[in-house]
C-alpha atoms as a PDB file:
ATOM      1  CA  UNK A   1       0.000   0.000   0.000  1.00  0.00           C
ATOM      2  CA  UNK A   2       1.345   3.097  -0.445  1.00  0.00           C
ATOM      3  CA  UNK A   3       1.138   6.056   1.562  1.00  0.00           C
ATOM      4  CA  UNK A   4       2.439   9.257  -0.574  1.00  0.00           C
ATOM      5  CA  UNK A   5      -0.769  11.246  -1.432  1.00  0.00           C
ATOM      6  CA  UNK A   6      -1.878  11.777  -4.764  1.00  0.00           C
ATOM      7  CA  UNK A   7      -4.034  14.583  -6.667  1.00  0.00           C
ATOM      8  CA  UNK A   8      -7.518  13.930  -8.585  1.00  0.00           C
ATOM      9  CA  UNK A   9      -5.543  12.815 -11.800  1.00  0.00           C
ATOM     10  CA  UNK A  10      -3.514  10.298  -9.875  1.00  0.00           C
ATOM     11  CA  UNK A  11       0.075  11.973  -9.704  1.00  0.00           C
ATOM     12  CA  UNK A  12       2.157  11.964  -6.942  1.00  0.00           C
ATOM     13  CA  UNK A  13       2.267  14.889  -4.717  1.00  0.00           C
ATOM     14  CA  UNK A  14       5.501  13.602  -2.918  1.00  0.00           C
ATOM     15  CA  UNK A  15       3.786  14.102   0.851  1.00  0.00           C
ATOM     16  CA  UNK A  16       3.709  11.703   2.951  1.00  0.00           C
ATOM     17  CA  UNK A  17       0.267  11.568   5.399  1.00  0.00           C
ATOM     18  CA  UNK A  18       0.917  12.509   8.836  1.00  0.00           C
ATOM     19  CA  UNK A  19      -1.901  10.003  10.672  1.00  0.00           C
ATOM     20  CA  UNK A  20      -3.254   6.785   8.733  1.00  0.00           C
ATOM     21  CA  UNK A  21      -6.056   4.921   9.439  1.00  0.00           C
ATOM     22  CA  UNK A  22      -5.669   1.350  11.480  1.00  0.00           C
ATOM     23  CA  UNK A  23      -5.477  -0.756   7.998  1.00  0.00           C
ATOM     24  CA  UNK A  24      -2.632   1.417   6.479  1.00  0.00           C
ATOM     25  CA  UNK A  25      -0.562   1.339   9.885  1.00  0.00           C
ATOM     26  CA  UNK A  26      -1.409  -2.553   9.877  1.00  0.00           C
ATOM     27  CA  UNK A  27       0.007  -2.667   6.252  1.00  0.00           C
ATOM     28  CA  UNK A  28       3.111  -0.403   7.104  1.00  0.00           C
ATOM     29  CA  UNK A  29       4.067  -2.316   9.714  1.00  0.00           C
ATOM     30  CA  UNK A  30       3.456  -5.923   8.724  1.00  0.00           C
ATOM     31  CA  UNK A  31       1.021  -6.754  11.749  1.00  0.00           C
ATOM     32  CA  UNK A  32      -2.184  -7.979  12.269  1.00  0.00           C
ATOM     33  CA  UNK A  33      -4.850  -5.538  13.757  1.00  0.00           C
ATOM     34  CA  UNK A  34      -4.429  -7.207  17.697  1.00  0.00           C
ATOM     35  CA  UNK A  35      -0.629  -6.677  17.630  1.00  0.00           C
ATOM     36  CA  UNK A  36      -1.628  -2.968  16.231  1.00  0.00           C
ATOM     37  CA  UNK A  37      -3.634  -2.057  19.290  1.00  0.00           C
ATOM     38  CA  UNK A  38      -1.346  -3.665  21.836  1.00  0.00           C
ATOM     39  CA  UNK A  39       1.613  -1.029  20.697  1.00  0.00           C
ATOM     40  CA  UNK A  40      -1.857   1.305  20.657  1.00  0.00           C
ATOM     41  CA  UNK A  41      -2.525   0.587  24.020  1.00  0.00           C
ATOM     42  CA  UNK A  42       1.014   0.316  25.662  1.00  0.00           C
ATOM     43  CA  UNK A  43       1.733   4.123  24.454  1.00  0.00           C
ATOM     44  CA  UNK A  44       4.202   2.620  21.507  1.00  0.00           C
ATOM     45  CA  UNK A  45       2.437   3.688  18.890  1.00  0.00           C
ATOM     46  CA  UNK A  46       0.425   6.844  19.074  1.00  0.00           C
ATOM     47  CA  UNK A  47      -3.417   6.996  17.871  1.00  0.00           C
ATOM     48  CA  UNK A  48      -6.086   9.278  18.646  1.00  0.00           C
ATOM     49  CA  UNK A  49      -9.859   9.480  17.541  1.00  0.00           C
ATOM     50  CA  UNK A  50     -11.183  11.854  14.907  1.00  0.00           C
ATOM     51  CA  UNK A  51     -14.887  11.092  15.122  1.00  0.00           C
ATOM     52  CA  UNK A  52     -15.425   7.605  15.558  1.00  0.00           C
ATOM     53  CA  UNK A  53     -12.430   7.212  13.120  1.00  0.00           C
ATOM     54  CA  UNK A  54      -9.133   5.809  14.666  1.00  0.00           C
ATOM     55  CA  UNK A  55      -5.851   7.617  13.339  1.00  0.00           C
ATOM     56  CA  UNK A  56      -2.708   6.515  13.798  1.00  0.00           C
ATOM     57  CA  UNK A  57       0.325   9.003  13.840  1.00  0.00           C
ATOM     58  CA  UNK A  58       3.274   8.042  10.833  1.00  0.00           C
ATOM     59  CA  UNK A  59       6.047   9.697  12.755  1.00  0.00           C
ATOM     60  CA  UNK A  60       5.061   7.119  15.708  1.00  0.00           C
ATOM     61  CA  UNK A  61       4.966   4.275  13.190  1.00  0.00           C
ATOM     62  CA  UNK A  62       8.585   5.245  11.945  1.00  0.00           C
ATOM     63  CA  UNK A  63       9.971   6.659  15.947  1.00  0.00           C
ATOM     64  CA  UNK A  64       8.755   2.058  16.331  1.00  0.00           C
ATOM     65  CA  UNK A  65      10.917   1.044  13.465  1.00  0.00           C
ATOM     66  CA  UNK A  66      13.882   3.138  14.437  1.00  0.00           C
ATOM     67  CA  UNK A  67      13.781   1.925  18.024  1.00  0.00           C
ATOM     68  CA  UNK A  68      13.436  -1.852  16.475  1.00  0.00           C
ATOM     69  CA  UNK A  69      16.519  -1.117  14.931  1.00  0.00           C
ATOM     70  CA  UNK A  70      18.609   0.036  16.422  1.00  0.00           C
ATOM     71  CA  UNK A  71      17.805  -2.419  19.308  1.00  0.00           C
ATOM     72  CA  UNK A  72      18.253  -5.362  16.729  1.00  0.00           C
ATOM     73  CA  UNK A  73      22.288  -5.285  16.787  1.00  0.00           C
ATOM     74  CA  UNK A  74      22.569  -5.630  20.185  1.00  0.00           C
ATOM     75  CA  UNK A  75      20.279  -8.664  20.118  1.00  0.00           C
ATOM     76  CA  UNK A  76      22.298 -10.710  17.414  1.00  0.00           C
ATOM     77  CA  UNK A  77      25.287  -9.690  19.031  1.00  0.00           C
ATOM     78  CA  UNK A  78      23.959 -11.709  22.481  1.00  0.00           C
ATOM     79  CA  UNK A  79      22.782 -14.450  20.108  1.00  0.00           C
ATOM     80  CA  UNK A  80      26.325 -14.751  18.488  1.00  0.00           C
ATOM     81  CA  UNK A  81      27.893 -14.381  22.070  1.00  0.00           C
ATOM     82  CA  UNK A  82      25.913 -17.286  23.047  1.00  0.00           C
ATOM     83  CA  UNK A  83      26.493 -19.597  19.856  1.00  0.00           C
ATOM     84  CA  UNK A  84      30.203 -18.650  20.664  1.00  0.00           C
ATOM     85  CA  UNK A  85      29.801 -19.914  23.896  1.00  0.00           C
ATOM     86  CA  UNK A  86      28.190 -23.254  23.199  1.00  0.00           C
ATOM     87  CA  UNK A  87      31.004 -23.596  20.476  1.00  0.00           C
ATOM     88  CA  UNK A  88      33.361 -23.482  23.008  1.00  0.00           C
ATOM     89  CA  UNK A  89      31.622 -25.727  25.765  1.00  0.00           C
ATOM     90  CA  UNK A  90      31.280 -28.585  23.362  1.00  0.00           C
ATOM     91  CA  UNK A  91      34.724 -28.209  22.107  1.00  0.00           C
END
């Protein structure tokens, strides 16, 4: 799905939305609509109502990816540390 707006004949008008609905966050973050409203509901993501119409900040959906990130080397770097480990017990 993509999230640049367009005009009336279709062409790109290069902006980016600043809140998207729950489907289009859903979409840009590869979850499924429970997993959306637990990062709702913990304060991860930031939503608010506009009616009875949910809308979901973009700059929160992107703040989530940056924090998933940049928290992603440290991870793999306690998984190798581990593997290294085990290499080195069974050896």
């Amino acid at each position: 799905m993509n999230t640049i707006q367009r005009d009336v004949t279709g062409k790109s008008l290069g902006v980016e939305p600043l809140v998207v609905r729950p489907n289009q966050a859903m979409h840009m973050l590869d979850c499924d609509r429970a997993y959306l409203y637990e990062l709702i509901n913990s304060g991860e993501i930031e939503s608010y109502l506009d009616g009875a119409a949910r809308k979901i900040t973009v700059t929160s959906i992107h703040a989530r990816i940056e924090r998933k990130v940049r928290e992603a080397p440290a991870k793999s770097q306690t998984g190798r540390k581990l593997r290294e480990a085990r290499q080195q017990t069974a050896a």
